[in-house]
PDB file of N, CA and C in Angstrom:
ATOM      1  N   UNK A   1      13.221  34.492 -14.761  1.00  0.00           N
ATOM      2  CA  UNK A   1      13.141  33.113 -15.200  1.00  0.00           C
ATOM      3  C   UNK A   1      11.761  32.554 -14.860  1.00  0.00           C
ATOM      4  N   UNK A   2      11.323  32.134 -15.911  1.00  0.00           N
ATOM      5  CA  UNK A   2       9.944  31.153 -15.804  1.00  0.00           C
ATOM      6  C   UNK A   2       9.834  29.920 -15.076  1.00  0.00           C
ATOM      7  N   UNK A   3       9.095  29.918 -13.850  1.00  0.00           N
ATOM      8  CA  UNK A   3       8.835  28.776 -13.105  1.00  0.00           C
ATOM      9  C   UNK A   3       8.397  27.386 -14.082  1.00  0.00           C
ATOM     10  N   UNK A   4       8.579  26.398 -13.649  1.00  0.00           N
ATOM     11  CA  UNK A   4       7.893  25.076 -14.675  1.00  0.00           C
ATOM     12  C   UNK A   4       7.278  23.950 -13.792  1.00  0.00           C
ATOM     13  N   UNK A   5       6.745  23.479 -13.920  1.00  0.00           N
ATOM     14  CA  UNK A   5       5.757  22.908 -12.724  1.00  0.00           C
ATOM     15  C   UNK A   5       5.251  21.422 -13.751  1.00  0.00           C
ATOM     16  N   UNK A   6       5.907  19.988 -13.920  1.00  0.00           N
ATOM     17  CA  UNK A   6       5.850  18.972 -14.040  1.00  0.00           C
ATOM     18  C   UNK A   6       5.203  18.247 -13.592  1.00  0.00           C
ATOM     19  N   UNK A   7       4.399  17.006 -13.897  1.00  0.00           N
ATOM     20  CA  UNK A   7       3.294  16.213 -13.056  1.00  0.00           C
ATOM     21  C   UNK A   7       3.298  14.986 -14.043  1.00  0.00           C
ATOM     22  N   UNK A   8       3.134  14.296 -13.331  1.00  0.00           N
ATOM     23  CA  UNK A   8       3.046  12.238 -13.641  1.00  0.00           C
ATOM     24  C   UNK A   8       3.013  11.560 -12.929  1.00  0.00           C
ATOM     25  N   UNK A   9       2.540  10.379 -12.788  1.00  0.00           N
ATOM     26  CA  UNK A   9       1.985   9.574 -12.196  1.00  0.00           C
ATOM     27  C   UNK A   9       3.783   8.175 -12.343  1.00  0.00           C
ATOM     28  N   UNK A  10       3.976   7.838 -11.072  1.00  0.00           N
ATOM     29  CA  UNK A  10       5.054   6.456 -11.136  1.00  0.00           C
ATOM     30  C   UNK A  10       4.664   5.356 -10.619  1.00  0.00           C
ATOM     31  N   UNK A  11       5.682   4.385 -11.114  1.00  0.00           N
ATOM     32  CA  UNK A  11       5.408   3.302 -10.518  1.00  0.00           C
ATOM     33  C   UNK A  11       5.552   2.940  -9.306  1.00  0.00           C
ATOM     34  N   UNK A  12       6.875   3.556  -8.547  1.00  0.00           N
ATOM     35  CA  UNK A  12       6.976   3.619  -6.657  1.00  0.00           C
ATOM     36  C   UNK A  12       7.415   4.693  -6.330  1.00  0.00           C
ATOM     37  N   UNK A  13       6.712   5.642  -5.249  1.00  0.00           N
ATOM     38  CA  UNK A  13       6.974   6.365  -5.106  1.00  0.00           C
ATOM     39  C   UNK A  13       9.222   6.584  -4.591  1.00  0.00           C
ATOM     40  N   UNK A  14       9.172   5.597  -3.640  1.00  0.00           N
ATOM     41  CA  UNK A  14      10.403   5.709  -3.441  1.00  0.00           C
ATOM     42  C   UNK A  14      11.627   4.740  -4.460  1.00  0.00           C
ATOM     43  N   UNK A  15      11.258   4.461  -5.133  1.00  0.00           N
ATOM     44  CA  UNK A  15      12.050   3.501  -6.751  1.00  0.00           C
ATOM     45  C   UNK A  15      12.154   5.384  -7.357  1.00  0.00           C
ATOM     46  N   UNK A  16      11.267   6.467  -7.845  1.00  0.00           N
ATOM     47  CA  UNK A  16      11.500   7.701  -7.795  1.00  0.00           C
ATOM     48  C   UNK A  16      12.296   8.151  -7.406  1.00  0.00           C
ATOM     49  N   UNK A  17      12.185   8.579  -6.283  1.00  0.00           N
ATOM     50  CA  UNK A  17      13.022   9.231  -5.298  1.00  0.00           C
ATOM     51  C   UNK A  17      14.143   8.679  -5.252  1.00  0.00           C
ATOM     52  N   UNK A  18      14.820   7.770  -5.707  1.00  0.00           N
ATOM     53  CA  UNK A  18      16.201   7.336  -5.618  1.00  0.00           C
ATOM     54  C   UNK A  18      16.697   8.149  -6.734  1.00  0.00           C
ATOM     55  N   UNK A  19      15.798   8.203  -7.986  1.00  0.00           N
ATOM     56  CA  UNK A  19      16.437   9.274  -8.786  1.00  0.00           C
ATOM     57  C   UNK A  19      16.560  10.205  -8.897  1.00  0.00           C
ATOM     58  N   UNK A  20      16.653  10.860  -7.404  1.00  0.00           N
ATOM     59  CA  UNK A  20      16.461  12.043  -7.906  1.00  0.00           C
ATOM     60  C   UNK A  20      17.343  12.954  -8.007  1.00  0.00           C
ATOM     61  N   UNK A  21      19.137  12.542  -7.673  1.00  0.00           N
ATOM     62  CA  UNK A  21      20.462  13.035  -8.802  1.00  0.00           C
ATOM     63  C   UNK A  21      20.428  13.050  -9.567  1.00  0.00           C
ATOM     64  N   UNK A  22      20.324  11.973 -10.666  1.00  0.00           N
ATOM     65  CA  UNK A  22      20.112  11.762 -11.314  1.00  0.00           C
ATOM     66  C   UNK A  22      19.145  12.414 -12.662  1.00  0.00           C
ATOM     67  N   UNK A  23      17.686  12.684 -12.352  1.00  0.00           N
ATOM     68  CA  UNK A  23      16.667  13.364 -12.658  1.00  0.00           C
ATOM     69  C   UNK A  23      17.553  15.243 -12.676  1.00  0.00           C
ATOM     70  N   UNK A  24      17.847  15.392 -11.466  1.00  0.00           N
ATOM     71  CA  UNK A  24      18.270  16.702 -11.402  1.00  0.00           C
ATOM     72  C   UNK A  24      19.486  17.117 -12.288  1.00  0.00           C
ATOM     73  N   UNK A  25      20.641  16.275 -12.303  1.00  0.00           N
ATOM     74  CA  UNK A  25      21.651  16.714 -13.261  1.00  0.00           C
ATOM     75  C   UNK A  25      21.001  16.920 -14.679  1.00  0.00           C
ATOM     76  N   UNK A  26      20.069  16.023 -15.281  1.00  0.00           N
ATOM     77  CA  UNK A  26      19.225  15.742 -16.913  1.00  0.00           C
ATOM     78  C   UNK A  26      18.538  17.423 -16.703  1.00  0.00           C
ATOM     79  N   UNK A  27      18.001  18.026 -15.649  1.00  0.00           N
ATOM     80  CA  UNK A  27      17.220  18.956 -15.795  1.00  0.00           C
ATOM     81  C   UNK A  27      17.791  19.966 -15.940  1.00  0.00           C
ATOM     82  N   UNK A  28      18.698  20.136 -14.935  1.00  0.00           N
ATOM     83  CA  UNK A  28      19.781  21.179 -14.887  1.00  0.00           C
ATOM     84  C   UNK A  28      20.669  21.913 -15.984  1.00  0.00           C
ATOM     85  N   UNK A  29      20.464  21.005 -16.977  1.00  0.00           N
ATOM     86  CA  UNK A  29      21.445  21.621 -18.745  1.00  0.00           C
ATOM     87  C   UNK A  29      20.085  22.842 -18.887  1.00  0.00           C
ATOM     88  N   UNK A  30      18.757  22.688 -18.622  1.00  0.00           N
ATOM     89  CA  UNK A  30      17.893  24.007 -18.847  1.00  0.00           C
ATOM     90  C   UNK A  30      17.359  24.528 -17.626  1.00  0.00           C
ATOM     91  N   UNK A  31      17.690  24.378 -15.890  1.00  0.00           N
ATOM     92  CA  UNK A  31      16.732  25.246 -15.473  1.00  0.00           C
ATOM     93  C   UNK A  31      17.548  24.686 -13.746  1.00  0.00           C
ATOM     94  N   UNK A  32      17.546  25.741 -13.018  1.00  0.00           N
ATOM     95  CA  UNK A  32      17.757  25.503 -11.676  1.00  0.00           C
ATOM     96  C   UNK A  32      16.952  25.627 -10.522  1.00  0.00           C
ATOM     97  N   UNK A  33      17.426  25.414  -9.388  1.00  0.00           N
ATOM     98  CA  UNK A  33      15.933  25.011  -8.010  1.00  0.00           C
ATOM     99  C   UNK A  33      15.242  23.610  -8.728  1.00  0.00           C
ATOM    100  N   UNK A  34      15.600  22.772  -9.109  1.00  0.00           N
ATOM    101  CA  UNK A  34      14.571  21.123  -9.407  1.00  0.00           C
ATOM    102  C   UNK A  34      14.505  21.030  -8.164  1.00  0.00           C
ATOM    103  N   UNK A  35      13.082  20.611  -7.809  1.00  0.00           N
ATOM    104  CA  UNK A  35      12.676  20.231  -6.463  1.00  0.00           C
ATOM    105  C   UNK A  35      11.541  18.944  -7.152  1.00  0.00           C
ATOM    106  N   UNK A  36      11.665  18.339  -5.995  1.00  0.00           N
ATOM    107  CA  UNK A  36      10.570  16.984  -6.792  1.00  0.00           C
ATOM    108  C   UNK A  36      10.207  17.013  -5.269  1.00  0.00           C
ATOM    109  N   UNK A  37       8.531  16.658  -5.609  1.00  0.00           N
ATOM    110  CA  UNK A  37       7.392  16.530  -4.657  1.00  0.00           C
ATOM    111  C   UNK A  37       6.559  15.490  -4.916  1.00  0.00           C
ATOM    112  N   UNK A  38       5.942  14.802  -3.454  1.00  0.00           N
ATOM    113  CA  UNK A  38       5.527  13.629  -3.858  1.00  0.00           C
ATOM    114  C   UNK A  38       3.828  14.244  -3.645  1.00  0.00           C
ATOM    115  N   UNK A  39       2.570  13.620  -4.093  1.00  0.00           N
ATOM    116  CA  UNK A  39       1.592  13.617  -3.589  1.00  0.00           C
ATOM    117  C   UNK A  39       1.163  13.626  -1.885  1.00  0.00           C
ATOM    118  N   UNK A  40       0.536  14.827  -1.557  1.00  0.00           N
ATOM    119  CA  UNK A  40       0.449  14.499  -0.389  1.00  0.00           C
ATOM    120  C   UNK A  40      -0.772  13.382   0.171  1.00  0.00           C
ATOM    121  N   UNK A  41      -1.599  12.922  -0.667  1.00  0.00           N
ATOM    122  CA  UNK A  41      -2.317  11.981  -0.510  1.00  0.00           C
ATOM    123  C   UNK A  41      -1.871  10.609  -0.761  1.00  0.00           C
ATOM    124  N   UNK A  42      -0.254  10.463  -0.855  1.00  0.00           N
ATOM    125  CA  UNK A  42       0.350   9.376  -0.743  1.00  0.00           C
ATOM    126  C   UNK A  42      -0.086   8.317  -2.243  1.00  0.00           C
ATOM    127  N   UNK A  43      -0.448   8.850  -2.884  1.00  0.00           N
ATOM    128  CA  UNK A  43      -1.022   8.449  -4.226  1.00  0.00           C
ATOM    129  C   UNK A  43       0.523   8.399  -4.512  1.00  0.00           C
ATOM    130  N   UNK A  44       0.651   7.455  -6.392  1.00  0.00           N
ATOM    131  CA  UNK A  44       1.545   8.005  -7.093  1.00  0.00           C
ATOM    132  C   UNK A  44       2.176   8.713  -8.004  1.00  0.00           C
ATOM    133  N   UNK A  45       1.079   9.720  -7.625  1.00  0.00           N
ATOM    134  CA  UNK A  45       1.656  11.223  -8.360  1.00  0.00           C
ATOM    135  C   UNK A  45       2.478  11.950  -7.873  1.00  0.00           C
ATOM    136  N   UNK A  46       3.396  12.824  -8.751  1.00  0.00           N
ATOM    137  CA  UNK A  46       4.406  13.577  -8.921  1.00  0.00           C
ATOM    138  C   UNK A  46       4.732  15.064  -9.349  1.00  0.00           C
ATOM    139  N   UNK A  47       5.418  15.666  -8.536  1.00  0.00           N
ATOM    140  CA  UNK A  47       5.956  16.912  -9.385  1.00  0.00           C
ATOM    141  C   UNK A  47       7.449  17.269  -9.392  1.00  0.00           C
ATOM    142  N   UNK A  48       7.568  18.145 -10.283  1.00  0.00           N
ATOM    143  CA  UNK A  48       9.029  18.604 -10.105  1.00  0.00           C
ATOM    144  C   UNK A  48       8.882  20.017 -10.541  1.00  0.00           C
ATOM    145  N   UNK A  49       9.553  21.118  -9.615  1.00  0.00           N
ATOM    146  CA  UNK A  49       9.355  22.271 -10.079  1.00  0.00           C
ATOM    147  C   UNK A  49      10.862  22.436 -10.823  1.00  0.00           C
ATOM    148  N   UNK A  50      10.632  23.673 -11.282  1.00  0.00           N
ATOM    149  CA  UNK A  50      12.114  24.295 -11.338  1.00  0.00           C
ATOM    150  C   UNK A  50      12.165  25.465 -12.420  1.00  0.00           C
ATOM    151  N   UNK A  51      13.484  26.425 -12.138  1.00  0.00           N
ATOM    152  CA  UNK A  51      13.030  27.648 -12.478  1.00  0.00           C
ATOM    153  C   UNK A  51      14.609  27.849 -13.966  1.00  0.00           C
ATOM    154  N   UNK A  52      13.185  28.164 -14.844  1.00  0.00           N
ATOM    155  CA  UNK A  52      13.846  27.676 -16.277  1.00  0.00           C
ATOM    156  C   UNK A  52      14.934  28.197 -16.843  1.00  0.00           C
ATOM    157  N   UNK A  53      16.391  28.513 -17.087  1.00  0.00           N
ATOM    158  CA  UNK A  53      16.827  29.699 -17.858  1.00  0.00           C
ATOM    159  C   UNK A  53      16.906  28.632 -19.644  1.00  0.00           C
ATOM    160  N   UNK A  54      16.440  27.635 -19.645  1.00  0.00           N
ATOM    161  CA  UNK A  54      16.589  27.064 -21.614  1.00  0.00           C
ATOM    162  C   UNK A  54      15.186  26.960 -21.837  1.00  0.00           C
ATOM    163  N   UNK A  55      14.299  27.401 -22.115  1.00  0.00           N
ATOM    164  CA  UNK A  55      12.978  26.984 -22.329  1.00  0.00           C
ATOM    165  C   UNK A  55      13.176  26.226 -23.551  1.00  0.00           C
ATOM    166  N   UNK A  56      13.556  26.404 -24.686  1.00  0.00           N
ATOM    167  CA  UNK A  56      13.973  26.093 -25.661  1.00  0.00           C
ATOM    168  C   UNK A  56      14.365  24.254 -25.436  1.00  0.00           C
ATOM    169  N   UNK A  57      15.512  24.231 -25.236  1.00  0.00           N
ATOM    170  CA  UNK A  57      16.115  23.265 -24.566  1.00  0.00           C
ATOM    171  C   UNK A  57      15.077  21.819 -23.687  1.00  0.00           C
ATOM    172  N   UNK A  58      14.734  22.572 -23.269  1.00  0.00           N
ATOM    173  CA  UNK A  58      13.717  22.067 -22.057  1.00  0.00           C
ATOM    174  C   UNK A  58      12.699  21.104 -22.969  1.00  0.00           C
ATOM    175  N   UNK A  59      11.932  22.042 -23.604  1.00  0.00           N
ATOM    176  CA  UNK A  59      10.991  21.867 -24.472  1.00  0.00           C
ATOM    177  C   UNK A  59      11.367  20.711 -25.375  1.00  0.00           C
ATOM    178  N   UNK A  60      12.168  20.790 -26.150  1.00  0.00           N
ATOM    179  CA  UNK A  60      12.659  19.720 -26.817  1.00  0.00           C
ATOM    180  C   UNK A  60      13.212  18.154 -26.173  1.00  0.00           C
ATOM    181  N   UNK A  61      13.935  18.521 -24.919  1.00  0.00           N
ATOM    182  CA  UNK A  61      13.917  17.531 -23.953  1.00  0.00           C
ATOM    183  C   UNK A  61      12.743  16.431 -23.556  1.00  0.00           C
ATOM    184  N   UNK A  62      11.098  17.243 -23.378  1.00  0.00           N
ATOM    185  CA  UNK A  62      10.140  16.699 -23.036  1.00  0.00           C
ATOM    186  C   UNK A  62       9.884  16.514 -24.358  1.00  0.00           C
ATOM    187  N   UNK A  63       9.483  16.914 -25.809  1.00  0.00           N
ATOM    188  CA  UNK A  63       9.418  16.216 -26.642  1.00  0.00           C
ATOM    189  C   UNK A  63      10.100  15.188 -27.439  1.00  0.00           C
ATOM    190  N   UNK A  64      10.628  15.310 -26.853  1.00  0.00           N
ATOM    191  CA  UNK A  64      11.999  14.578 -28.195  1.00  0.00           C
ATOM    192  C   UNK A  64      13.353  14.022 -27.093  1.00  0.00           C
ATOM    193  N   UNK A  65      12.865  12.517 -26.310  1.00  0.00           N
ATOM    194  CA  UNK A  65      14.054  12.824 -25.035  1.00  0.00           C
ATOM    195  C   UNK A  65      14.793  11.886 -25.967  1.00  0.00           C
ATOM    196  N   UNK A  66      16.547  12.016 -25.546  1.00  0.00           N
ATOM    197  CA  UNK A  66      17.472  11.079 -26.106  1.00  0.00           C
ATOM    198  C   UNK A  66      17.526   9.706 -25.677  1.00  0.00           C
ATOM    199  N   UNK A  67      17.490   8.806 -26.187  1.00  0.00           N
ATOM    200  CA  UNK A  67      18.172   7.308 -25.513  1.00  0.00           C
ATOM    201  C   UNK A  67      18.411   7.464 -24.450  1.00  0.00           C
ATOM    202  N   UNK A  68      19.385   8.189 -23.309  1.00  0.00           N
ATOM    203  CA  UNK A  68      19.946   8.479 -22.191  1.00  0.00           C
ATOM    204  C   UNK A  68      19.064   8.606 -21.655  1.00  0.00           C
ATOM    205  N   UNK A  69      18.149   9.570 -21.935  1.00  0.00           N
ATOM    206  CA  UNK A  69      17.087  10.490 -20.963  1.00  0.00           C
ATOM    207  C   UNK A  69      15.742   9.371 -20.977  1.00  0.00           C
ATOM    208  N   UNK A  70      15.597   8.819 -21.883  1.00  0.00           N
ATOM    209  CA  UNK A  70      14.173   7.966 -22.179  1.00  0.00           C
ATOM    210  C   UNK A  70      14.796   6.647 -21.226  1.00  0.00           C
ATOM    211  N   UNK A  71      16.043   6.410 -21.160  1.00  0.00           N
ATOM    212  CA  UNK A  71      16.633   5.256 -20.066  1.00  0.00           C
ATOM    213  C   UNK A  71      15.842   5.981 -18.820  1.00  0.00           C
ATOM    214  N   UNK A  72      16.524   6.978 -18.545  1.00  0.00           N
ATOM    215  CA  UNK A  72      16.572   7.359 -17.156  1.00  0.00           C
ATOM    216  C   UNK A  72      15.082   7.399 -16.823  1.00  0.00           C
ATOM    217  N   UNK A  73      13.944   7.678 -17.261  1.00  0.00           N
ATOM    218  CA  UNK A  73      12.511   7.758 -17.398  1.00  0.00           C
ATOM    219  C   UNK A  73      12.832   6.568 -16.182  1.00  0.00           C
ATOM    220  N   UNK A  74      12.853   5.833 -17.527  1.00  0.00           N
ATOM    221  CA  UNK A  74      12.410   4.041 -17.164  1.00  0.00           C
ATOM    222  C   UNK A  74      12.768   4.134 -16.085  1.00  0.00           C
ATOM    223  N   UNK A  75      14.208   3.930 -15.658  1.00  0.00           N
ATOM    224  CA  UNK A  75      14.468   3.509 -14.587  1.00  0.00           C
ATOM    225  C   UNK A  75      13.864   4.349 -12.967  1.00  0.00           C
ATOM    226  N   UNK A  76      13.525   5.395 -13.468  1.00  0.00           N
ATOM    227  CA  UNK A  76      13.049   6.244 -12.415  1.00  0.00           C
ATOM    228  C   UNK A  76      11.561   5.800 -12.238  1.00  0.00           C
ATOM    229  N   UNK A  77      11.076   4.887 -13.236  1.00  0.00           N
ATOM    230  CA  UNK A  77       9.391   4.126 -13.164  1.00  0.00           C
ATOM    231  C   UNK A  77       8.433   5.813 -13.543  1.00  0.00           C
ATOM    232  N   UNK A  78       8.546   6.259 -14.388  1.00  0.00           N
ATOM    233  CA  UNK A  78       8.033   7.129 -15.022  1.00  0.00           C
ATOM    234  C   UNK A  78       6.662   6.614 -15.869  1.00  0.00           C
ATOM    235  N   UNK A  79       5.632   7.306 -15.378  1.00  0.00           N
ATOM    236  CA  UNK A  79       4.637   6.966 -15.863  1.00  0.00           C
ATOM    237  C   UNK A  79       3.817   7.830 -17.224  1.00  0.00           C
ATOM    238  N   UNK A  80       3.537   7.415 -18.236  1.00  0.00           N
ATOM    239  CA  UNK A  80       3.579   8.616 -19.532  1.00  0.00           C
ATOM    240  C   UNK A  80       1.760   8.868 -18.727  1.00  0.00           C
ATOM    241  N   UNK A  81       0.977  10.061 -19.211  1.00  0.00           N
ATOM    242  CA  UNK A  81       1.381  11.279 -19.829  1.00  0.00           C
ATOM    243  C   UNK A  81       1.997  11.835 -18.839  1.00  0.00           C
ATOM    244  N   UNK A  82       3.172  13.198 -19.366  1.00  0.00           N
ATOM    245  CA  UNK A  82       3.662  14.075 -18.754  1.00  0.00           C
ATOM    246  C   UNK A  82       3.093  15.093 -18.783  1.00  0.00           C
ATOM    247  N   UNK A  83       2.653  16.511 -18.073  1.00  0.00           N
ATOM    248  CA  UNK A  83       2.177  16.925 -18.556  1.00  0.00           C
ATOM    249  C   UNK A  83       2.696  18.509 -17.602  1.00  0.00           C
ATOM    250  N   UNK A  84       3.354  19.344 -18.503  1.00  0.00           N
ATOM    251  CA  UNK A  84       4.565  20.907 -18.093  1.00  0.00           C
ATOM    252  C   UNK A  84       3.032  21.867 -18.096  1.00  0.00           C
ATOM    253  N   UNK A  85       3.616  22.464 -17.246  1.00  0.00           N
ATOM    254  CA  UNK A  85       2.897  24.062 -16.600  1.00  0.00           C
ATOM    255  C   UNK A  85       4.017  25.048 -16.713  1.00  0.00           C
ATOM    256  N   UNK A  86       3.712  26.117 -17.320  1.00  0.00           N
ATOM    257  CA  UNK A  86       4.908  27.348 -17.034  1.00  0.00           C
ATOM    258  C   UNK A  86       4.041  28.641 -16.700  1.00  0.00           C
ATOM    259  N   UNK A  87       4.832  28.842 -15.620  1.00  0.00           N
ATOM    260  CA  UNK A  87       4.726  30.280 -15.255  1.00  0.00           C
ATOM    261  C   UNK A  87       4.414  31.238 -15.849  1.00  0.00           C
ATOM    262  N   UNK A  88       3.191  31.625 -16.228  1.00  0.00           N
ATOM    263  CA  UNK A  88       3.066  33.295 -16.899  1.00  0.00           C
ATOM    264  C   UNK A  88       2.588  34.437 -16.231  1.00  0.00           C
TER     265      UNK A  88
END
């Protein structure tokens, strides 16, 4: 399984981190181990790893998110661009 390595910038770091059930169940329909990491320079940048079995899935998720998922953004203070790394 292909590692995936996520990065964006939020609005609070810990307004984030409250989502992060939340965030993890949405990820979990394509990929397991979601781990979310904060900047260690206390900035508000972001990652989330996690190790893929839907690439497919996934992919379409970050392009094309549903109503549900484009909620959950928001509320997690998601900052656009996103921008995926995968493992090769």
């Amino acid at each position: 399984m292909p590692k995936m390595v996520i990065t964006h910038a939020v609005v609070d770091i810990d307004r984030w981190l409250q989502g992060k059930a939340e965030r993890a169940e949405i990820i979990s329909k394509y990929a397991t181990n979601v781990t979310d990491h904060v900047a260690a320079d206390g900035s508000n940048h972001v990652a989330i790893t996690a190790d893929i079995h839907d690439m497919e899935g996934l992919q379409e998720l970050m392009a094309s998110p549903s109503a549900e998922d484009s909620a959950a953004e928001e509320r997690h203070g998601v900052i656009q661009p996103i921008t995926a790394y995968i493992e090769k």
